[in-house]
C-alpha atoms as a PDB file:
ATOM      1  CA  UNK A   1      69.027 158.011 102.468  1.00  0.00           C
ATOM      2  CA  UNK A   2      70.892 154.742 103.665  1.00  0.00           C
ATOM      3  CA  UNK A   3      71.509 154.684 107.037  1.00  0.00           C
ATOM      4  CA  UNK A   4      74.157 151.908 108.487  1.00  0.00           C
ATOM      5  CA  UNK A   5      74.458 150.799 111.673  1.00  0.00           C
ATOM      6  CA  UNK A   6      76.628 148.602 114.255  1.00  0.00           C
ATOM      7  CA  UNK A   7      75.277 145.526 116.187  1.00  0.00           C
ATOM      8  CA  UNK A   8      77.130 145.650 119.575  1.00  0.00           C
ATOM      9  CA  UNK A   9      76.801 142.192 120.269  1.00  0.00           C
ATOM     10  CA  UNK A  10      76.913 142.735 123.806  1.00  0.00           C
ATOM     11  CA  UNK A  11      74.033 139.281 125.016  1.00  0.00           C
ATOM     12  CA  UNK A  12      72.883 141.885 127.703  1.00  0.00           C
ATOM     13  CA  UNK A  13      72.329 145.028 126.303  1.00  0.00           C
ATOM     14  CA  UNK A  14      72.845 144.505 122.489  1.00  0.00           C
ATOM     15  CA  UNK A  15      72.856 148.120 120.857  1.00  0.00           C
ATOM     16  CA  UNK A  16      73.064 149.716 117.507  1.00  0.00           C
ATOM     17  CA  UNK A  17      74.965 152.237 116.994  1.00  0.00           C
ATOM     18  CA  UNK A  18      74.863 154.867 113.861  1.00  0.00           C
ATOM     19  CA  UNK A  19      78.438 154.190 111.807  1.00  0.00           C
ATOM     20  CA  UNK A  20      77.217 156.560 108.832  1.00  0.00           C
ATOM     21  CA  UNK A  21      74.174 157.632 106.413  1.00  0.00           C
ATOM     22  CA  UNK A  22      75.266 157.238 102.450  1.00  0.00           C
ATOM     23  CA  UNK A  23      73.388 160.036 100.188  1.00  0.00           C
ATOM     24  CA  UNK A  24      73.103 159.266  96.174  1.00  0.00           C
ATOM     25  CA  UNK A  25      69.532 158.540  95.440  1.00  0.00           C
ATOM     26  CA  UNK A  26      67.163 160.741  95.167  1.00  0.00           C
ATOM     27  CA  UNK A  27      63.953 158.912  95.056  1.00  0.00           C
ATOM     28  CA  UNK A  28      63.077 156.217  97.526  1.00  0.00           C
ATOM     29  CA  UNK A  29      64.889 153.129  98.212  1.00  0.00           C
ATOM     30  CA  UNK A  30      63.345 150.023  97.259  1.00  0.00           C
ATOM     31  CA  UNK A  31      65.885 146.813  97.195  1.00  0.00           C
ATOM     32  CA  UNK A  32      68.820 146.303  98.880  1.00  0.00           C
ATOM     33  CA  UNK A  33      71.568 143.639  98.855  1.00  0.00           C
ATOM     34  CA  UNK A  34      75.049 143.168 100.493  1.00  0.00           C
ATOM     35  CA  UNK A  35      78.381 141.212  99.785  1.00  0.00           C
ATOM     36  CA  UNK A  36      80.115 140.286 103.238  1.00  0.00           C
ATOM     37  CA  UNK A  37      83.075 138.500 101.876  1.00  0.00           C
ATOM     38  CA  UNK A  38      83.322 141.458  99.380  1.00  0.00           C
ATOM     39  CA  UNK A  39      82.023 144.394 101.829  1.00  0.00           C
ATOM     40  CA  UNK A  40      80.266 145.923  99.215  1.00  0.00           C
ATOM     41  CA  UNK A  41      76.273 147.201  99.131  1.00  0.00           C
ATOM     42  CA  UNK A  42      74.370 147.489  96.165  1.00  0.00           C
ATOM     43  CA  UNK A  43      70.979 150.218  96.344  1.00  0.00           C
ATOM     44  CA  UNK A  44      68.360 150.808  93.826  1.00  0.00           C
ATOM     45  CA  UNK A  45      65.480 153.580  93.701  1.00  0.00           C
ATOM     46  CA  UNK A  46      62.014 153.693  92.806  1.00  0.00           C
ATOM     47  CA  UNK A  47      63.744 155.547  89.443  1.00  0.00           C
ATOM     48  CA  UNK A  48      65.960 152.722  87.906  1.00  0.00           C
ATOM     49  CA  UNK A  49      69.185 154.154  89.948  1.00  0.00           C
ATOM     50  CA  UNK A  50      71.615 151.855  91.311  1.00  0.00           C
ATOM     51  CA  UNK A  51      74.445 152.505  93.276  1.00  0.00           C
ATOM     52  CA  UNK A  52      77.231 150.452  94.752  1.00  0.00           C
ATOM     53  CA  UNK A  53      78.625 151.666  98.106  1.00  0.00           C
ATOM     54  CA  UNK A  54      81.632 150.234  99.613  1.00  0.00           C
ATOM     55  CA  UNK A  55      81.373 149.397 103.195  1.00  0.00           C
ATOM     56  CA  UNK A  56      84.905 149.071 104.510  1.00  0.00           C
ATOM     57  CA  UNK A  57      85.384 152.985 103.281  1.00  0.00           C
ATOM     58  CA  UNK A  58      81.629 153.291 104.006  1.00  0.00           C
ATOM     59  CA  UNK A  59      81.853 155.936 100.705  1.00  0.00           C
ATOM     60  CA  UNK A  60      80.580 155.568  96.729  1.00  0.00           C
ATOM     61  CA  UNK A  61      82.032 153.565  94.700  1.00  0.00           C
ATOM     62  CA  UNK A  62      80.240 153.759  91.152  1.00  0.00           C
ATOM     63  CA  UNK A  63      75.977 153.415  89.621  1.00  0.00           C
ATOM     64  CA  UNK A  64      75.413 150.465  87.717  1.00  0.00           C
ATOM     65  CA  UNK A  65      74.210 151.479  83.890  1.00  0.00           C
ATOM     66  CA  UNK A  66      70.884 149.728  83.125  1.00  0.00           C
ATOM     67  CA  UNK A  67      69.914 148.973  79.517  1.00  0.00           C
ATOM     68  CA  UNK A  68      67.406 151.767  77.929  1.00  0.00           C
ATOM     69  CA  UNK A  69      63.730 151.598  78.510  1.00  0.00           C
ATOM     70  CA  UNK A  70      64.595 150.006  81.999  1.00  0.00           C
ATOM     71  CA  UNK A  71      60.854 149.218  83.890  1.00  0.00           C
ATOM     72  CA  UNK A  72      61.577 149.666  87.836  1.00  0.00           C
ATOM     73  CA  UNK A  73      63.947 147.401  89.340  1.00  0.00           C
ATOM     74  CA  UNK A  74      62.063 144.620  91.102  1.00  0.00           C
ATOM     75  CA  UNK A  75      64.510 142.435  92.796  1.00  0.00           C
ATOM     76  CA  UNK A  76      68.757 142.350  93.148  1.00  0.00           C
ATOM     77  CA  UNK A  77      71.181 139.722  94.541  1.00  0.00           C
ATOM     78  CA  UNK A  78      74.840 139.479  95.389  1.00  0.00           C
ATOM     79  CA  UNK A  79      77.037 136.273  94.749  1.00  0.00           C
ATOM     80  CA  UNK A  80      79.023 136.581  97.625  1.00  0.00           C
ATOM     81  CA  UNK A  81      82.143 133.945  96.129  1.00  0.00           C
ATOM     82  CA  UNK A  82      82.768 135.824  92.491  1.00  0.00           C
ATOM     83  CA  UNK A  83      80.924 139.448  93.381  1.00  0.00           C
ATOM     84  CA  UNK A  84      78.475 139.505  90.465  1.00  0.00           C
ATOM     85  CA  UNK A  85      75.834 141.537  90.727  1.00  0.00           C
ATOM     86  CA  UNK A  86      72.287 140.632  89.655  1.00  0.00           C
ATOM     87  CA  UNK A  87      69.413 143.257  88.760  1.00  0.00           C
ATOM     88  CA  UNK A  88      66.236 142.461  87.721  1.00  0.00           C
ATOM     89  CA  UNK A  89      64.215 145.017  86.118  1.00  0.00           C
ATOM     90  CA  UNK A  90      60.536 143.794  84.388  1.00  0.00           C
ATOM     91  CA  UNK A  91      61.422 140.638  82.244  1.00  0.00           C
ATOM     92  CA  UNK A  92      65.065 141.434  82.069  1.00  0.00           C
ATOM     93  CA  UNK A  93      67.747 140.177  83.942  1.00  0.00           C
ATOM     94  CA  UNK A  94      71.003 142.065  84.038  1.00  0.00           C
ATOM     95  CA  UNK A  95      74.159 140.407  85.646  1.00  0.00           C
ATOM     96  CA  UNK A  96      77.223 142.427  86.410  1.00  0.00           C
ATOM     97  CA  UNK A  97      81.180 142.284  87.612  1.00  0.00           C
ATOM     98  CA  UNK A  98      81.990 143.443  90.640  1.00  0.00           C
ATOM     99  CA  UNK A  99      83.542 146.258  88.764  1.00  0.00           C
ATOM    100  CA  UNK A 100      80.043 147.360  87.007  1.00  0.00           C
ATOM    101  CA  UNK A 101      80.778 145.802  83.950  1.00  0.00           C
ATOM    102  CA  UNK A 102      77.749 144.210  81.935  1.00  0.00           C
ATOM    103  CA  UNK A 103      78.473 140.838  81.486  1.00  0.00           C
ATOM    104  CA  UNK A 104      74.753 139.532  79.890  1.00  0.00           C
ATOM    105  CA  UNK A 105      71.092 141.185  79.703  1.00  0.00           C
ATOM    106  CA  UNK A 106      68.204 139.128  79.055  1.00  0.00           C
ATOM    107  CA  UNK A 107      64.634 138.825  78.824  1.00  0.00           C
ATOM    108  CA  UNK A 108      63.680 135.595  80.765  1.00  0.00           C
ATOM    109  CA  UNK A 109      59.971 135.665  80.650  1.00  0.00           C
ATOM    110  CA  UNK A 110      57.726 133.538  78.301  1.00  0.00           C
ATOM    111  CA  UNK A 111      54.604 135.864  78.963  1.00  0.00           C
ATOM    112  CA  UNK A 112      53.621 139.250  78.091  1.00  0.00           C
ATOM    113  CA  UNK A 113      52.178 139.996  81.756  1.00  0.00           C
ATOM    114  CA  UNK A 114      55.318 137.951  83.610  1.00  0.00           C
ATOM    115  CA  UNK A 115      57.896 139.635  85.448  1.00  0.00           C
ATOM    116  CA  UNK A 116      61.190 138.797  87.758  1.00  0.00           C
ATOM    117  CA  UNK A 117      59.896 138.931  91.158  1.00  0.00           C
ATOM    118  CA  UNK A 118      62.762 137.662  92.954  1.00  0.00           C
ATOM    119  CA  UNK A 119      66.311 136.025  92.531  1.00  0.00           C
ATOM    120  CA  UNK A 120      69.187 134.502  94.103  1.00  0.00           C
ATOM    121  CA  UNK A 121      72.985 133.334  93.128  1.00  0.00           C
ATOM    122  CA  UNK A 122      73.273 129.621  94.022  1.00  0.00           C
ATOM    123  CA  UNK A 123      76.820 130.092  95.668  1.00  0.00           C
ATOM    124  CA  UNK A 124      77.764 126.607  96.563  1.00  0.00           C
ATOM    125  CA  UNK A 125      78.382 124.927 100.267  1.00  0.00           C
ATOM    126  CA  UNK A 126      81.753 127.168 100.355  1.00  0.00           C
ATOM    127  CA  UNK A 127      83.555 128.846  98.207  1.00  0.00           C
ATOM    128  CA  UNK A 128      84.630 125.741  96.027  1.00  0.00           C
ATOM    129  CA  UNK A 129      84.912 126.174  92.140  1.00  0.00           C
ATOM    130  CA  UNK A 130      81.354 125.101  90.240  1.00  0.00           C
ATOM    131  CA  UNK A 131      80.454 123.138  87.276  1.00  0.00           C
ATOM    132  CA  UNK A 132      78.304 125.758  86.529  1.00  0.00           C
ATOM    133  CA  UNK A 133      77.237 129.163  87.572  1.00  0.00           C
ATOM    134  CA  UNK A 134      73.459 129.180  88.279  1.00  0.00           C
ATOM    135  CA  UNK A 135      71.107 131.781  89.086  1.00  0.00           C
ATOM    136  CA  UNK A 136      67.236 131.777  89.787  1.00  0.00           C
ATOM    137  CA  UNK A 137      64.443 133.515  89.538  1.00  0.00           C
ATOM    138  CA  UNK A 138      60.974 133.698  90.869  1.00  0.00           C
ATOM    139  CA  UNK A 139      57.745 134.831  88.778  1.00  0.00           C
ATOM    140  CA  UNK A 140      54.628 135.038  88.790  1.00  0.00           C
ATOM    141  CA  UNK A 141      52.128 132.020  88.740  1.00  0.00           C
ATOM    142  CA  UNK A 142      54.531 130.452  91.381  1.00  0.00           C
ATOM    143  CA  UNK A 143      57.359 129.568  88.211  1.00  0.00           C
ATOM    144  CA  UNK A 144      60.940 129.558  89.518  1.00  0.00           C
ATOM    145  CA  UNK A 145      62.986 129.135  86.966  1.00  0.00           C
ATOM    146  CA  UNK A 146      67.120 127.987  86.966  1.00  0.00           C
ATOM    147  CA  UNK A 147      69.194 129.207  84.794  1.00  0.00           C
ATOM    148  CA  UNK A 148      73.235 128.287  83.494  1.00  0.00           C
ATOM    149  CA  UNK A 149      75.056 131.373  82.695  1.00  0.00           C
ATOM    150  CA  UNK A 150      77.451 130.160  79.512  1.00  0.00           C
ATOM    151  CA  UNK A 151      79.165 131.382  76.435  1.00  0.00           C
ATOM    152  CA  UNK A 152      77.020 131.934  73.409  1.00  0.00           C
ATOM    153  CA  UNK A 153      77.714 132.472  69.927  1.00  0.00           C
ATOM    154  CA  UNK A 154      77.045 136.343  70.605  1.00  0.00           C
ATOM    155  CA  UNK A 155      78.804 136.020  74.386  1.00  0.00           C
ATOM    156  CA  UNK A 156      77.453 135.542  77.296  1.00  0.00           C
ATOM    157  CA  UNK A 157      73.818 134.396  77.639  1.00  0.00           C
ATOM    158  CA  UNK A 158      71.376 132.960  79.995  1.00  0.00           C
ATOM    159  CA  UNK A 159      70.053 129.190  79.541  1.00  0.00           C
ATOM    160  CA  UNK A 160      67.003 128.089  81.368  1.00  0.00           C
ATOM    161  CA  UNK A 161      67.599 124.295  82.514  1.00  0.00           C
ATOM    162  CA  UNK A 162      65.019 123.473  84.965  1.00  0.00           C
ATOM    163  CA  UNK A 163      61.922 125.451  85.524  1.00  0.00           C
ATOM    164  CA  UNK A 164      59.416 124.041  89.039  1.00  0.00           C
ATOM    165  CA  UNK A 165      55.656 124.656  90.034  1.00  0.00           C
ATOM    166  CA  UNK A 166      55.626 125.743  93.151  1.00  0.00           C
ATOM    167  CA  UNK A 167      51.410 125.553  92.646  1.00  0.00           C
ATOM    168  CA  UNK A 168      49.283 124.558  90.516  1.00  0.00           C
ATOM    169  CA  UNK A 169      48.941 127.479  87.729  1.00  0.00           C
ATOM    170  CA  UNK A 170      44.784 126.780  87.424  1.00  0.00           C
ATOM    171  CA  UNK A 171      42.305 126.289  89.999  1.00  0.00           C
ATOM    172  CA  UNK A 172      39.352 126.174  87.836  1.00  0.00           C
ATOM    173  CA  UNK A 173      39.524 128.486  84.776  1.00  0.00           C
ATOM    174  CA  UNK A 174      41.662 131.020  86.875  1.00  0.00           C
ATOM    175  CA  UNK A 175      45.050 131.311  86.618  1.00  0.00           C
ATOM    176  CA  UNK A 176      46.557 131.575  89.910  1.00  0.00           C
ATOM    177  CA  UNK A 177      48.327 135.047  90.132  1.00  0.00           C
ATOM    178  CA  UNK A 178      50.617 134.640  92.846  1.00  0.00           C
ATOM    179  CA  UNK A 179      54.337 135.111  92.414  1.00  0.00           C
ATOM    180  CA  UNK A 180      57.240 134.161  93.922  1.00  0.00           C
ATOM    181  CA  UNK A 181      58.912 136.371  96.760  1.00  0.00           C
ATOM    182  CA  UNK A 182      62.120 134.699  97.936  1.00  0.00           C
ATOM    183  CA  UNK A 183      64.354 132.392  97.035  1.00  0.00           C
ATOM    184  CA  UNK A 184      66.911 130.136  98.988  1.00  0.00           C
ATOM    185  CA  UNK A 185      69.558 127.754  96.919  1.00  0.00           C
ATOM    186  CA  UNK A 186      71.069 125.534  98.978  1.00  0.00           C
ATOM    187  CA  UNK A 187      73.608 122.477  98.200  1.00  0.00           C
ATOM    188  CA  UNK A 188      70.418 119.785  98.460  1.00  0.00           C
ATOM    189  CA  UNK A 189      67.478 121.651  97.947  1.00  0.00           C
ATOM    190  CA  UNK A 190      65.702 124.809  96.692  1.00  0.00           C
ATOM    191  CA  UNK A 191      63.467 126.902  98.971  1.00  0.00           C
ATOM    192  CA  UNK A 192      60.862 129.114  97.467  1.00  0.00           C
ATOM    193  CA  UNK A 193      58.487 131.422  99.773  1.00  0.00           C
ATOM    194  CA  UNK A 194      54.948 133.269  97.774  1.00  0.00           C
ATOM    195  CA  UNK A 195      52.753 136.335  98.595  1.00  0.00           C
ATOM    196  CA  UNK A 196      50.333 134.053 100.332  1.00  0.00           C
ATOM    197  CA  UNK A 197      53.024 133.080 102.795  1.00  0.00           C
ATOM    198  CA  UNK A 198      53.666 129.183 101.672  1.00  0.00           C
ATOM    199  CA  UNK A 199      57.167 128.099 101.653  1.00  0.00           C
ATOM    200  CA  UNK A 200      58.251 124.831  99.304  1.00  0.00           C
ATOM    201  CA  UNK A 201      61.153 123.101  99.204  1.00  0.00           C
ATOM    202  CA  UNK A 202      62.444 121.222  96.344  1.00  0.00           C
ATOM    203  CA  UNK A 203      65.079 118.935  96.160  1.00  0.00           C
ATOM    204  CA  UNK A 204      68.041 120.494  94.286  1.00  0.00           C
ATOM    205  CA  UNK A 205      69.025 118.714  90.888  1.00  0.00           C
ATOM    206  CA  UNK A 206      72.803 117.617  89.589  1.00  0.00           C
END
């Protein structure tokens, strides 16, 4: 069950108030993102569901098809200037339309044992046109890697064009296991947060 509330933004006595509860999955919720500009929630379960809700009708809109052989969703964003939707599931990354179309699914780990731990759309300062349309994702070993969605030969595809350390992948002969849990894309720098709790910024590139 999703439950949404209202923030009565009253500075005394600020209260939330139950709007509505949305039913659809049937196996616990695990990620959760929102659209404000485009009032729309996307869900996923711990069984590769995904839902879109719309929260102006507060009612279903449509599920979001993953690609066969899906492993458990692991991380989804929201751009929140063109509405594109971004799922990642294992290695693969799967971006859709607003309208649930597929636009590109892609494996974007180099390792066997890697997966997409988190992501994030980099949206801009406003909602000015971009150069290009970038996306990133976290991984394991503290990799965050950007990517340029462009036109292929075979459509749409995924090019990796800068890839950063957050820490050093050996201490020793062990390979430092700890992934990436947030990221933050901003006009002049990237921010990057771990499962030990360190947060890195890195100066954002043209």
């Amino acid at each position: 069950m999703i439950t949404v509330w209202k923030l009565s933004l009253n500075p005394k006595h600020p209260e939330l108030n139950h709007r509505t509860s949305f039913f659809g999955h049937v196996r616990p919720v695990n990620m959760m993102a929102v659209s404000r500009s485009f009032s729309t929630l996307v869900t996923s379960s711990t069984d590769r569901v995904v839902l879109v809700w719309d929260l102006n009708r507060l009612q279903f809109i449509r599920p979001l098809t993953l690609p066969i052989g899906t492993s458990p969703v692991e991380c989804i964003a929201m751009n929140d200037v063109n509405g594109e939707i971004l799922v990642c599931h294992g290695q693969i990354v799967s971006v859709y339309t607003i309208n649930g179309e597929m636009i590109v699914s892609q494996s974007v780990c180099e390792k066997q044992d890697d997966i997409v731990m988190s992501c994030a759309f980099y949206e801009g300062v406003g909602n000015e046109w971009l150069e290009r349309d970038l996306i990133f994702t976290g991984h394991r070993r503290g990799v965050v890697k950007g990517w340029n969605k462009t036109v292929g030969r075979n459509g749409w595809e995924l090019v990796c064009i800068k890839t950063l350390q957050q820490v050093n992948q050996f201490q020793g002969d062990q390979v430092v296991q700890v992934g990436i849990t947030a990221i933050l894309p901003l006009s002049n720098a990237v921010h990057t947060a771990d499962e030990m709790g360190r947060v890195v910024s890195f100066l954002f590139f043209s």
